[in-house]
C-alpha atoms as a PDB file:
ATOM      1  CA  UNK A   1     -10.971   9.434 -57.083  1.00  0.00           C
ATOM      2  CA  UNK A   2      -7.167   9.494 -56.892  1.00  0.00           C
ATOM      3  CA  UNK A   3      -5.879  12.966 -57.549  1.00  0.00           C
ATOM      4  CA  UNK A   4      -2.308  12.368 -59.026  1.00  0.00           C
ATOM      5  CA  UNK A   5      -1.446  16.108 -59.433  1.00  0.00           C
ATOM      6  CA  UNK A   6       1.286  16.323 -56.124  1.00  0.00           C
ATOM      7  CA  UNK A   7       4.071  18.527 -57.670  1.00  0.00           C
ATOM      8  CA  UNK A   8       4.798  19.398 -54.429  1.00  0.00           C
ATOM      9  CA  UNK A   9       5.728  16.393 -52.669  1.00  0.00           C
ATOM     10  CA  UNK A  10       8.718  17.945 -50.296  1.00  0.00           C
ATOM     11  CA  UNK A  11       5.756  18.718 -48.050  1.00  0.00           C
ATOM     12  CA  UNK A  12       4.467  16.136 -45.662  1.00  0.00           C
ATOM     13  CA  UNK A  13       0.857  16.124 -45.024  1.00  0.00           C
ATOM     14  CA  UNK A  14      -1.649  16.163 -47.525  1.00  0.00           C
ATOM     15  CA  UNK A  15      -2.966  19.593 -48.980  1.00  0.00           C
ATOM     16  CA  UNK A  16      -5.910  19.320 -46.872  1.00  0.00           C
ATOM     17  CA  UNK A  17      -4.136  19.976 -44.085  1.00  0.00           C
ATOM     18  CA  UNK A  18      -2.712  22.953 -45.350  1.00  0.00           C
ATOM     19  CA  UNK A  19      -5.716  24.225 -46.245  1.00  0.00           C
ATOM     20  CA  UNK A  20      -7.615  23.445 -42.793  1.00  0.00           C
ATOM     21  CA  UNK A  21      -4.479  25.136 -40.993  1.00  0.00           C
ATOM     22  CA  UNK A  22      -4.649  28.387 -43.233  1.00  0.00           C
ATOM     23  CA  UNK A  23      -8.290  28.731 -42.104  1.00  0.00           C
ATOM     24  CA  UNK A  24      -7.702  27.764 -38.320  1.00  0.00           C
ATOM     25  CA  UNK A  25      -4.793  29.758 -38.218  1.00  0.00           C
ATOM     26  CA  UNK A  26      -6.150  32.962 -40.296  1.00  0.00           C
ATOM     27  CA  UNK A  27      -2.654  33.747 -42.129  1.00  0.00           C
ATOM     28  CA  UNK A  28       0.030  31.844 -44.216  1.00  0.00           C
ATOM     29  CA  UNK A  29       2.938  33.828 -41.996  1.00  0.00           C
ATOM     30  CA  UNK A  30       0.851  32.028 -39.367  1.00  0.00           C
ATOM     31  CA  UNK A  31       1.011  28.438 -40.475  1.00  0.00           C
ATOM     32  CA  UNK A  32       4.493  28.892 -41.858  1.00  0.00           C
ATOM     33  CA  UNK A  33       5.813  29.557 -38.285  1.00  0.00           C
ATOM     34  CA  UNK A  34       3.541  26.596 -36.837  1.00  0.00           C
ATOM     35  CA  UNK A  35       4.984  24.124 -38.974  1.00  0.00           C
ATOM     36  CA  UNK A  36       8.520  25.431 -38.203  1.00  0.00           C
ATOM     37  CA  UNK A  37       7.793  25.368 -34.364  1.00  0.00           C
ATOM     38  CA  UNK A  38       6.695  21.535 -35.121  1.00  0.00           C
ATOM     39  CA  UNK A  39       9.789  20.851 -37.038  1.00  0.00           C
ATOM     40  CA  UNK A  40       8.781  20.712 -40.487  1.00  0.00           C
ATOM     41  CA  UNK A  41      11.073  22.280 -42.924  1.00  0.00           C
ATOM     42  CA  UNK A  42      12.268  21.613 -46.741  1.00  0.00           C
ATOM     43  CA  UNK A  43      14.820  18.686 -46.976  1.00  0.00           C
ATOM     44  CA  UNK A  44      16.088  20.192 -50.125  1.00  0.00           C
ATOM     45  CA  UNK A  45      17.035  23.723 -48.721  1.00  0.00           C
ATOM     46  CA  UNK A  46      17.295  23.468 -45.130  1.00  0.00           C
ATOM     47  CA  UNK A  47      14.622  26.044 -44.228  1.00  0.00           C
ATOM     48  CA  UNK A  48      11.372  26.516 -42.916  1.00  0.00           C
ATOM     49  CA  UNK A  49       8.992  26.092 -46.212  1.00  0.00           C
ATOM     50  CA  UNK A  50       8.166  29.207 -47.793  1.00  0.00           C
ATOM     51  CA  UNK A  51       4.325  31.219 -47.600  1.00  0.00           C
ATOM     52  CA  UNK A  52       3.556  30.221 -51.315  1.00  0.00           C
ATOM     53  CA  UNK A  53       4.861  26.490 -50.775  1.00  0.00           C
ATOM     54  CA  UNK A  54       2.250  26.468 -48.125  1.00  0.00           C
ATOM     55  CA  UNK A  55      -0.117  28.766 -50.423  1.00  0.00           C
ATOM     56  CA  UNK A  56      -0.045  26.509 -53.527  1.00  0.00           C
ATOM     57  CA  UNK A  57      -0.862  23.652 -51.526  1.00  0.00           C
ATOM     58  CA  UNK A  58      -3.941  25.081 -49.892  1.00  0.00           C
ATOM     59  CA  UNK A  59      -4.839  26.006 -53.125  1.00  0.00           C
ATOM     60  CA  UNK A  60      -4.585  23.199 -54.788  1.00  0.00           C
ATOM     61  CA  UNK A  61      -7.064  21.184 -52.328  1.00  0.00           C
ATOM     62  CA  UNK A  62      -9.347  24.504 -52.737  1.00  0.00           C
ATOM     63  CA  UNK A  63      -9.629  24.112 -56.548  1.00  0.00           C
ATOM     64  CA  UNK A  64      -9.477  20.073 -56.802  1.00  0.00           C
ATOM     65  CA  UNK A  65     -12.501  19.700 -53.677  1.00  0.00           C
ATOM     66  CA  UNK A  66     -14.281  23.122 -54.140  1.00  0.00           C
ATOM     67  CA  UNK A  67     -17.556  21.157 -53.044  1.00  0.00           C
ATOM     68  CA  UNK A  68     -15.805  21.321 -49.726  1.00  0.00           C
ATOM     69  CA  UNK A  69     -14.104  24.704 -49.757  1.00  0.00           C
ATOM     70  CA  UNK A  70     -16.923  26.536 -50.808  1.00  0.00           C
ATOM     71  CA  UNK A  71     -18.334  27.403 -47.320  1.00  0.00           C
ATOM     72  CA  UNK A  72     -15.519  28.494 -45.980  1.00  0.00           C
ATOM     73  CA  UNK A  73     -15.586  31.537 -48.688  1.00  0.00           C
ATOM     74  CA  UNK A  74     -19.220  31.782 -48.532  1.00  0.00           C
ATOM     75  CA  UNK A  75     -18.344  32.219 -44.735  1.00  0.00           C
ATOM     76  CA  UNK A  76     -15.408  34.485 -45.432  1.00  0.00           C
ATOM     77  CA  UNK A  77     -17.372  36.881 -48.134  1.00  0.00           C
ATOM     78  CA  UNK A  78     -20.037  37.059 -45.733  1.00  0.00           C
ATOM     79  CA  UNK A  79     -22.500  35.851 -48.503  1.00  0.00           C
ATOM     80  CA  UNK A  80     -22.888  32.913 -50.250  1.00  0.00           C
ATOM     81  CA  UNK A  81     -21.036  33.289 -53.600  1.00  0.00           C
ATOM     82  CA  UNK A  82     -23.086  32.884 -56.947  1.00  0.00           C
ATOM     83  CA  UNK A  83     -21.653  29.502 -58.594  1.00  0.00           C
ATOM     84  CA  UNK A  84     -20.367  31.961 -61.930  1.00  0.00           C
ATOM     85  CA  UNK A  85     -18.381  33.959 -58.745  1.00  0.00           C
ATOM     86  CA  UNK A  86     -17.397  30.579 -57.321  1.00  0.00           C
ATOM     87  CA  UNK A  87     -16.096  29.143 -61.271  1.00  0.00           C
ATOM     88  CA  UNK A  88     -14.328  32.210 -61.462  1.00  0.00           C
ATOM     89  CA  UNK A  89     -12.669  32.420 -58.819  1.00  0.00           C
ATOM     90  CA  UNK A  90     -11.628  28.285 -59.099  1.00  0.00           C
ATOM     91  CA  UNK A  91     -10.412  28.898 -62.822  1.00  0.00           C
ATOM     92  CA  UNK A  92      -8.096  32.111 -62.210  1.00  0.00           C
ATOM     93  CA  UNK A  93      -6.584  29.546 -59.060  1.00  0.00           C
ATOM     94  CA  UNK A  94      -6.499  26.997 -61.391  1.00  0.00           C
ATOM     95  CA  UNK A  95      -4.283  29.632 -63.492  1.00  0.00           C
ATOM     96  CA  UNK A  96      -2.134  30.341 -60.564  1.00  0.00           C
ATOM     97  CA  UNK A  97      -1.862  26.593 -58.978  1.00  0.00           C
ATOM     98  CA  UNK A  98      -1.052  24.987 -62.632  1.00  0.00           C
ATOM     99  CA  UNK A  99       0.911  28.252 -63.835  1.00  0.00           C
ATOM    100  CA  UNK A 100       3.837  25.575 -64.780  1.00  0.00           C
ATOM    101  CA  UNK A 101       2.158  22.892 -66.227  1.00  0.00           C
ATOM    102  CA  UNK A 102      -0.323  23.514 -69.074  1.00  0.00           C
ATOM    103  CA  UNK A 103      -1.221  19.923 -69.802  1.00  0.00           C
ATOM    104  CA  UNK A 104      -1.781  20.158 -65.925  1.00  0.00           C
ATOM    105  CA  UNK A 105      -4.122  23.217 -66.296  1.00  0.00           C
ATOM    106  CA  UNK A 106      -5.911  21.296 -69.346  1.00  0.00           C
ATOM    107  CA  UNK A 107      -6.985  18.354 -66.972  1.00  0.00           C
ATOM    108  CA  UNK A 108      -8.455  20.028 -63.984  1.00  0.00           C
ATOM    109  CA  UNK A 109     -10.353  22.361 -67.490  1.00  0.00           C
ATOM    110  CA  UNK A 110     -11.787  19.360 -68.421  1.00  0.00           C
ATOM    111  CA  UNK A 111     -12.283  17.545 -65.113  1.00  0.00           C
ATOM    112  CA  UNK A 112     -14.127  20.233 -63.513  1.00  0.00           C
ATOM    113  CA  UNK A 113     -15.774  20.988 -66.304  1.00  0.00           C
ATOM    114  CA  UNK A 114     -14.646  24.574 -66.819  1.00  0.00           C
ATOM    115  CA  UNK A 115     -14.707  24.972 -71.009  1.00  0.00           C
ATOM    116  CA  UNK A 116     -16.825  28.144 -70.513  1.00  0.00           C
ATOM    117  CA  UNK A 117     -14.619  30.203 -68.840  1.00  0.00           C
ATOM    118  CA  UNK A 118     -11.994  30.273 -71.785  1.00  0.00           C
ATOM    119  CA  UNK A 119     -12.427  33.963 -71.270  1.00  0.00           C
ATOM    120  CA  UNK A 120     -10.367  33.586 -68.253  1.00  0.00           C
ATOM    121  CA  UNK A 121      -7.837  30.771 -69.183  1.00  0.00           C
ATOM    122  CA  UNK A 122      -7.570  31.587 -72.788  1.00  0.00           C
ATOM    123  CA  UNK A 123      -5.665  35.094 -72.485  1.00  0.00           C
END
């Protein structure tokens, strides 16, 4: 399935990349000065991108593939996470990811399946 949610298109590689560096790397500050030491910066402003450019993008692949994100918090929690834990957590991203867009928010709601956490989203 095509995911046609890239806001953020003034970075180069997919979100999955983003994501996989964050966790190699252990720290945004960390992947932030990686992709400036490989030359990748924002066209638009001249500068290295910023932590929450890089942020929302990991993100992003977190909430959209959580089938494939999930062990890596499992891992990092030292426990795997109880799935209400796991929804949680993915909606109140979802809130943070989508903070601009609401019909944007609404989609990956119903895509994911995520009506019953309008305890969360509905505030």
């Amino acid at each position: 399935m095509s995911i046609s949610h890239r806001q953020n298109r003034l970075l180069v590689h997919p979100d999955k990349e983003y994501f996989e560096l964050w966790k190699e790397l252990g720290t945004l500050t960390k992947v932030q000065s990686h992709l400036k030491l490989a030359g990748e910066i924002n066209a638009k402003l001249n500068q290295p991108f910023s932590e929450q450019t890089i942020r929302i993008a990991a993100l992003r692949y977190v909430i959209e593939y959580p089938e494939e994100t999930r062990p890596t918090f499992d891992a990092e929690q030292g426990r795997p996470l109880s799935d209400k834990e796991w929804e949680e957590y993915l909606v109140k991203t979802a809130l943070t990811v989508y903070d601009t867009s609401t019909d944007k928010l609404k989609s990956w709601i119903e895509r994911k399946g995520m009506q019953k956490y309008d305890y969360i989203y509905a505030k």
